[in-house]
Protein backbone atom coordinates (compact mmCIF):
# COMPACT_ATOMS: atom_id res chain seq x y z
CA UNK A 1 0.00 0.00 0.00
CA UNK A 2 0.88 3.51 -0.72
CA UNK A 3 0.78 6.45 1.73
CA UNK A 4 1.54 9.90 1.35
CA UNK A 5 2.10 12.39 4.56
CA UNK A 6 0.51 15.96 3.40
CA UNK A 7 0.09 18.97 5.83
CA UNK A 8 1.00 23.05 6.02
CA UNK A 9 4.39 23.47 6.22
CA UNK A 10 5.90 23.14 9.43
CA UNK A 11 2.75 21.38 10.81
CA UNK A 12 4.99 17.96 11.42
CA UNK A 13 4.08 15.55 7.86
CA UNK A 14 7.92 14.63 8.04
CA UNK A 15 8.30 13.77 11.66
CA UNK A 16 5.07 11.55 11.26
CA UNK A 17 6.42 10.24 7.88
CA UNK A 18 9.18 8.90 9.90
CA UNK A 19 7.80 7.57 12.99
CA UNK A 20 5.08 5.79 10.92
CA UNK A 21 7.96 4.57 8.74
CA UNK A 22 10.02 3.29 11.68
CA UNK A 23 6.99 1.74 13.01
CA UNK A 24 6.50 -0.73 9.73
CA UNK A 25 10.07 -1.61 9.58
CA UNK A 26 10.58 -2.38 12.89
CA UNK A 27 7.49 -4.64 12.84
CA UNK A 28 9.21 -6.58 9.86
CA UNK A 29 7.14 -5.36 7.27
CA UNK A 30 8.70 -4.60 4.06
CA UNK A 31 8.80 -1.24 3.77
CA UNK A 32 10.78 2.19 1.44
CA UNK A 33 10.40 5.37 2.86
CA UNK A 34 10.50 8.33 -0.29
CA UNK A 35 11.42 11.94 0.53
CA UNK A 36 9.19 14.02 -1.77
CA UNK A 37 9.43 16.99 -0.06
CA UNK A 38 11.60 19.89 -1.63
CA UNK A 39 12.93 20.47 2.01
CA UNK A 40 14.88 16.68 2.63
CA UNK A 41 14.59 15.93 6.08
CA UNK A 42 13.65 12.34 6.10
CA UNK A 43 16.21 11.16 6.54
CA UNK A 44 17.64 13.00 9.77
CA UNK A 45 13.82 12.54 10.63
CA UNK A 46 14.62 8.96 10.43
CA UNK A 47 17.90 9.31 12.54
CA UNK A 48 21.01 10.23 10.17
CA UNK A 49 23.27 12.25 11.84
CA UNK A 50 23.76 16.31 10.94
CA UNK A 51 27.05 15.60 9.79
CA UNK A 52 26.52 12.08 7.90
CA UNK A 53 25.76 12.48 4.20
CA UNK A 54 22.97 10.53 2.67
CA UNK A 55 25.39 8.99 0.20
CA UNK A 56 22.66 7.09 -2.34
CA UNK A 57 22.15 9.06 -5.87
CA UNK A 58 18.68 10.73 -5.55
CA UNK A 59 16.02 9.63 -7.76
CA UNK A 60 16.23 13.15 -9.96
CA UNK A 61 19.65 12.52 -10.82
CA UNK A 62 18.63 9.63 -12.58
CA UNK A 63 15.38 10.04 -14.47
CA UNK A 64 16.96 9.15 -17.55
CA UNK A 65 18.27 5.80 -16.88
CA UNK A 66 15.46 5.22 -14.83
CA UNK A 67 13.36 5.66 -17.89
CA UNK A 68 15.54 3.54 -19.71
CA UNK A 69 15.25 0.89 -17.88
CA UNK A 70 11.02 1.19 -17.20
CA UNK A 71 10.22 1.24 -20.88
CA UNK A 72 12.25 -1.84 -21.54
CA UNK A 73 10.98 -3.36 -24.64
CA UNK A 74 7.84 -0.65 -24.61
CA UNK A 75 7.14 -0.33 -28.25
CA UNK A 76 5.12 2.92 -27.76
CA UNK A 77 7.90 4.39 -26.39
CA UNK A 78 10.42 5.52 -28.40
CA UNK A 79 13.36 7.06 -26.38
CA UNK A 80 13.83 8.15 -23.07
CA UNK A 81 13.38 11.86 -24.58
CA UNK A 82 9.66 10.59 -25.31
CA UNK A 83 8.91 9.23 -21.67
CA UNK A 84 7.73 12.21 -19.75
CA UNK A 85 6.57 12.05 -15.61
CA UNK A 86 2.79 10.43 -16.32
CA UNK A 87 4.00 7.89 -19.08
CA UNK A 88 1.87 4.45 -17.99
CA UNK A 89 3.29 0.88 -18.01
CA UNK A 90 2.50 -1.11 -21.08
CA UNK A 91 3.40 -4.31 -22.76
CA UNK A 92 6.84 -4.73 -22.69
CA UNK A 93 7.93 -1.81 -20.15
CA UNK A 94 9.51 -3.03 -16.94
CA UNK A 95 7.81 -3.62 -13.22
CA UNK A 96 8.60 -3.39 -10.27
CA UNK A 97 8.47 -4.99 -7.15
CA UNK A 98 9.10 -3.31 -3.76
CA UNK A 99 12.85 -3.77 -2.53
CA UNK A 100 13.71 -5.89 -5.82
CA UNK A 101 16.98 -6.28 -7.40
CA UNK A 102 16.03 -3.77 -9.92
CA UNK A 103 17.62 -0.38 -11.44
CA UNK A 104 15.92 1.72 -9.38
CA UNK A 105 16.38 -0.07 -5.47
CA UNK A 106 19.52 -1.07 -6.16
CA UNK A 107 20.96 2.42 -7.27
CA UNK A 108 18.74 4.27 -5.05
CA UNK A 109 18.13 3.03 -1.42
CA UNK A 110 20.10 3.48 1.64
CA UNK A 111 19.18 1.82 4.86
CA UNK A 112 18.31 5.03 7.31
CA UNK A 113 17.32 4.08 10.88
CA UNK A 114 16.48 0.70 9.89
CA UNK A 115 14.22 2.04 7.12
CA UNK A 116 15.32 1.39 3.03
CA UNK A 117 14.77 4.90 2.13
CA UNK A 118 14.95 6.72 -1.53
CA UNK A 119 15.29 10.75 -1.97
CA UNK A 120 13.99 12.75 -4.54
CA UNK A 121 16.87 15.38 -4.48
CA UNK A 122 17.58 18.89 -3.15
CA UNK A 123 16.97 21.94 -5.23
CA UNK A 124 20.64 22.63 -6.94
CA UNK A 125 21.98 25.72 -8.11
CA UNK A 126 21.83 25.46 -11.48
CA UNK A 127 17.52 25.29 -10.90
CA UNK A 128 17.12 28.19 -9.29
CA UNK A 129 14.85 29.89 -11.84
CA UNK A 130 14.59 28.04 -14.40
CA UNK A 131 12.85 25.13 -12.73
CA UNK A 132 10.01 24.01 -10.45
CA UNK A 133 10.15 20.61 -7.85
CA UNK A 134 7.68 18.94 -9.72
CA UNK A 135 10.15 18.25 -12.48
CA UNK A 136 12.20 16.47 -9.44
CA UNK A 137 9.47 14.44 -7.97
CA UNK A 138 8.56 13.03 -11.84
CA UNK A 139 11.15 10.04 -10.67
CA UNK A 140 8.59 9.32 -8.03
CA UNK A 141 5.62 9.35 -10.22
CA UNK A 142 7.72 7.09 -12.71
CA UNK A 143 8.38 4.85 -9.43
CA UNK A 144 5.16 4.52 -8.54
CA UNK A 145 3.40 3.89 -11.74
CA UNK A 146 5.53 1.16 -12.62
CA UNK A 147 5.99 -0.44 -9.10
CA UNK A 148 3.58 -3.70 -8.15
CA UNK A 149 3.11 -3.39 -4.33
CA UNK A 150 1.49 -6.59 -2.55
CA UNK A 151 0.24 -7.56 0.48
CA UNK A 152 1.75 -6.44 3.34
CA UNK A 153 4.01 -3.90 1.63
CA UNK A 154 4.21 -0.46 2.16
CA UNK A 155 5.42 3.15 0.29
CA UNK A 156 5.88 5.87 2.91
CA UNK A 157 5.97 9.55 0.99
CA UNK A 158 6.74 12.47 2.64
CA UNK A 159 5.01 14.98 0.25
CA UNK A 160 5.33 18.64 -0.92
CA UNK A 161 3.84 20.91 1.43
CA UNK A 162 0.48 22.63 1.10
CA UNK A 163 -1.67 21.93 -1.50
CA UNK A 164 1.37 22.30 -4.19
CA UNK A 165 0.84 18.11 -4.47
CA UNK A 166 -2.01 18.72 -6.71
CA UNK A 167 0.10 20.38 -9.45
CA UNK A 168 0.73 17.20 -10.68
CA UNK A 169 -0.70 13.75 -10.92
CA UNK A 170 1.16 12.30 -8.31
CA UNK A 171 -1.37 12.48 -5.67
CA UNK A 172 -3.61 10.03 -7.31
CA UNK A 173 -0.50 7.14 -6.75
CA UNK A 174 -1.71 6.42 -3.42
CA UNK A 175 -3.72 4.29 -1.20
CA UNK A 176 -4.16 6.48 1.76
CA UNK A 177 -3.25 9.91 2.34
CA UNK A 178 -2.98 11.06 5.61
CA UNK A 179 -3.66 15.09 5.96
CA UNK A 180 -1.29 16.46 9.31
CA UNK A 181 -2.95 19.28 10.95
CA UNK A 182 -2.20 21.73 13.69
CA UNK A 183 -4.99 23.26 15.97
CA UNK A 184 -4.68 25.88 14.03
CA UNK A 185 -6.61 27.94 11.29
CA UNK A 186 -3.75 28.19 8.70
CA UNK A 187 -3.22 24.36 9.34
CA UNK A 188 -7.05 23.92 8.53
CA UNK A 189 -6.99 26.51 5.54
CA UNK A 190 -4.43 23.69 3.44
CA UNK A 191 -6.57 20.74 4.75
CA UNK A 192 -9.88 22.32 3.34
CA UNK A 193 -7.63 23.02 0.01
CA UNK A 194 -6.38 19.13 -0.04
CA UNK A 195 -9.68 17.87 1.14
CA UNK A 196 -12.03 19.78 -1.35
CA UNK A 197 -9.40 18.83 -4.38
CA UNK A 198 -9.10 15.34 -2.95
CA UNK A 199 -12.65 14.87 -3.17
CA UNK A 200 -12.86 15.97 -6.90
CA UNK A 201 -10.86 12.34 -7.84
CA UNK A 202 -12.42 10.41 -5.20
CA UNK A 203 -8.92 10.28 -3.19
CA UNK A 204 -9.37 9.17 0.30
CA UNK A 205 -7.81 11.74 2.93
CA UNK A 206 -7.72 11.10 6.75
CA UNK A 207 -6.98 13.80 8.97
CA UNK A 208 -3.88 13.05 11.53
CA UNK A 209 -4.01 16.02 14.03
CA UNK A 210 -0.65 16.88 15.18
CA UNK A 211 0.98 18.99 18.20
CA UNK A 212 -2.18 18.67 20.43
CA UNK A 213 -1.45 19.85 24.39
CA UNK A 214 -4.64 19.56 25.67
CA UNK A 215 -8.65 19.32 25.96
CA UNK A 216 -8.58 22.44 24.07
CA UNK A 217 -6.57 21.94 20.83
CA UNK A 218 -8.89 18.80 20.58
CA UNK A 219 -12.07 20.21 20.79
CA UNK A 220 -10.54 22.47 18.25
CA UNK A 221 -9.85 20.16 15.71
CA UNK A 222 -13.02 17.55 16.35
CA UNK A 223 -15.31 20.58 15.98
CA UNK A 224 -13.60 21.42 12.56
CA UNK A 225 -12.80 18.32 10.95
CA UNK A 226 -14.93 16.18 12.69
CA UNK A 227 -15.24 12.70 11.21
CA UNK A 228 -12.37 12.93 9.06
CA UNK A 229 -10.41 13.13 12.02
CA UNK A 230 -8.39 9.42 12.55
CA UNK A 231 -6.00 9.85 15.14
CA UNK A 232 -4.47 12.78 16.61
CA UNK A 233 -0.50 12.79 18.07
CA UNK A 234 0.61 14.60 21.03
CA UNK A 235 3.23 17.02 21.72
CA UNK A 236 6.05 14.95 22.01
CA UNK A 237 9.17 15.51 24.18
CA UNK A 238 10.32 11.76 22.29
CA UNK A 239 10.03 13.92 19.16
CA UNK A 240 12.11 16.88 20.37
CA UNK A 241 14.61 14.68 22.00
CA UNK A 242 15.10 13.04 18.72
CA UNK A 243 15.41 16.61 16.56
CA UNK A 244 17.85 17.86 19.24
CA UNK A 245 20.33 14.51 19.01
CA UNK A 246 19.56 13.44 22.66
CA UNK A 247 18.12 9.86 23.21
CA UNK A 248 14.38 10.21 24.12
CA UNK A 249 13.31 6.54 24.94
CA UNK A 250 10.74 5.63 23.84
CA UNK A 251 7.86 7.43 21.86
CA UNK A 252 4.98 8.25 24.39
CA UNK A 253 1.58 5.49 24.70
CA UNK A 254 -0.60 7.58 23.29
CA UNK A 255 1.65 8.44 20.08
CA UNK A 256 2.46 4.63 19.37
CA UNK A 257 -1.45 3.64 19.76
CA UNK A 258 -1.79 6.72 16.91
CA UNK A 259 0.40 5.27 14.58
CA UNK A 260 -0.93 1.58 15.22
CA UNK A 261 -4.25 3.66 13.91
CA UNK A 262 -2.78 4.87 10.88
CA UNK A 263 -1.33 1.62 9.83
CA UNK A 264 -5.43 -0.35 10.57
CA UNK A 265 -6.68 2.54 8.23
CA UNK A 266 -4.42 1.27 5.98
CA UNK A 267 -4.52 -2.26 6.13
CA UNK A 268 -8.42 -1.70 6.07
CA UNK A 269 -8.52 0.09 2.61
CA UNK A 270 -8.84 -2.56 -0.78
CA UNK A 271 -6.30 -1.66 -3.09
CA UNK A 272 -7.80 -0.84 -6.65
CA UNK A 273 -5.84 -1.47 -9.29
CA UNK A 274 -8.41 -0.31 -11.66
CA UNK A 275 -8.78 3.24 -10.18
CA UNK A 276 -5.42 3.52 -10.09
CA UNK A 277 -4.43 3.02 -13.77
CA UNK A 278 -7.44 5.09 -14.57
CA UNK A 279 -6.12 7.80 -12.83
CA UNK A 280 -2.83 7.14 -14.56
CA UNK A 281 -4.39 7.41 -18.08
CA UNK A 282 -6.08 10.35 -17.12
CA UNK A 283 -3.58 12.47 -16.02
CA UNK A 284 -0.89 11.56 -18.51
CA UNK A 285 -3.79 12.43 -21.11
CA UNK A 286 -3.91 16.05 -19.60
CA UNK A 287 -0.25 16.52 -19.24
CA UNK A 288 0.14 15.42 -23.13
CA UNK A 289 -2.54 17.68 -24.19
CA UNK A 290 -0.99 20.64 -21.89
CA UNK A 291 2.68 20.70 -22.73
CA UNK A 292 4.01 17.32 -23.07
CA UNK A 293 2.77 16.78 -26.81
CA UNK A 294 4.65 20.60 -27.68
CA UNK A 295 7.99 19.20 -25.81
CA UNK A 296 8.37 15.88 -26.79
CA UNK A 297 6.89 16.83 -30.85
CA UNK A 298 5.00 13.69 -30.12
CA UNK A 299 1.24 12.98 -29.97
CA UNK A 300 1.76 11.23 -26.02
CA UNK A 301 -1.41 10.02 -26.29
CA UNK A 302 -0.47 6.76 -28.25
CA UNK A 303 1.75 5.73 -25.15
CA UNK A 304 -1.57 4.23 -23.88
CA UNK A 305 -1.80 0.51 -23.91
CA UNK A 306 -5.47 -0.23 -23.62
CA UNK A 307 -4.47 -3.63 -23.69
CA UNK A 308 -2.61 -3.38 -20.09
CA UNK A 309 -4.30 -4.06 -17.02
CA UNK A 310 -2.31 -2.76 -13.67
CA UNK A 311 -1.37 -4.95 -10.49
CA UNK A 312 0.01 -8.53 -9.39
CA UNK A 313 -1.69 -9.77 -12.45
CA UNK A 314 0.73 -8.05 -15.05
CA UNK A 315 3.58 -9.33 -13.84
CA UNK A 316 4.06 -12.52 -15.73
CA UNK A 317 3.14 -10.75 -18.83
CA UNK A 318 5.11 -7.73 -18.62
CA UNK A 319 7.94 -7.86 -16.23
């Protein structure tokens, strides 16, 4: 299953990407933790040291042998120059299983804290100005439309913040998104955005509030959210132990029994297969017709395979 950490900026989506991400590993479920947000914290969220380098390639550096290898004998692809972000599997491109001996886990993670982790990549330089994230994070979307997830399996994302996730297809790749939000009103302003949006694709959002002290921030967020409202985390001296590099035991009752929460919400959800190729075909439809048809020269729209049908199924076929 997939599951993407959203929230205001600040309001705690990459603390609660990790602790959630921790969680799954150290139960012994297979698990890759993705940093997708443009600040990469993940993986000192996850425990690397200020002064230890996250020495894996990020995804971004990549792309193009990353394309490369998806499209694999893909006859509706033509080059890697012709794959753009929202390209779809098809007969003959390449799939991929979580933590397989692929090109993309092999190059890409780096045990963090216990958790296999993948970055997207840091903002360089030579960007500034003359390019937005999203063009970063379209390793991630290539990632997740080509990867077949079972059972039992999980994709952590720590997302963009705000509701900057929509300006791209990449928040229909997952099974569960979990919304962080502070008792406050700028918190709830961006979860109104991302629910309302959300709703528009049938994308299921649960609210995890975050930095609660008391009675009152509760009440606060019940009376707001109300039954979109999962689980809410407490202020957490475990939490500021951790971002000060001081050992803080163990994270508190109540926290753990939150994150057990978010993981049944999870488990609980069907995974459709068929939704999520449709979404797939949707959005790669609108990002040929909007600029990806002018860049390429191509008409993108013949990359569809109407032929292909998504999930554990494809796998003999088109692996």
């Amino acid at each position: 299953m997939r599951v993407a950490f959203v929230g205001k900026g600040g309001s705690g989506k990459t603390t609660l990407s990790a602790l959630f991400a921790r969680r799954l590993a150290r139960s012994g479920a297979p698990v890759v933790a993705i940093d997708g947000d443009i600040n990469q914290h993940l993986a000192h969220a996850l425990g690397l040291d200020e002064d230890e380098l996250f020495t894996a390639p990020p995804l971004s550096a990549r792309t193009g042998a990353i394309k490369d290898y998806l499209r694999g004998t893909n006859p509706r692809i033509a080059s890697r120059e012709a794959m753009v972000k929202t390209t779809p599997p098809g007969r003959g491109s390449r799939l991929l299983r979580l933590l397989g001996d692929d090109e993309v886990h092999s190059h890409h993670v780096q045990e963090v804290g216990g958790v296999p982790l993948m970055v997207t990549g840091a903002f360089a330089e030579s960007d500034l100005g003359v390019a937005c994230y999203h063009s970063k994070l379209g390793a991630v979307e290539l990632y997740l439309n080509h990867l077949v997830d079972g059972p039992g399996e999980y994709v952590v994302v720590d997302m963009t913040a705000g509701a900057d996730a929509f300006a791209s297809g990449l928040f229909t790749r997952f099974d569960m998104t979990f919304l962080v939000v502070e008792p406050t009103r700028k918190s709830l302003s961006v979860y109104r955005q991302y629910r309302d949006h959300a709703a528009e694709f049938g994308i299921p959002v649960a609210v995890v509030g975050n930095k609660v002290t008391g009675a009152d921030d509760l009440a606060f967020l019940r009376e707001r959210v109300s039954d979109d409202l999962l689980a809410h985390c407490e202020l957490s001296s475990y939490v500021r132990a951790q971002e000060q590099g001081r050992d803080g035991g163990a994270l508190e009752p109540h926290n753990s029994r939150a994150m057990d929460r978010l993981r049944a919400a999870v488990d609980a959800r069907a995974k459709d297969w068929d939704a999520f190729q449709r979404h797939a075909v949707e959005f790669h439809l609108r990002n040929a017709a909007a600029w990806a048809n002018a860049a390429t020269g191509q008409d993108l729209a013949a990359q569809v395979d109407p032929d292909f049908r998504h999930g554990p199924a494809a796998l003999p076929a088109f692996a």
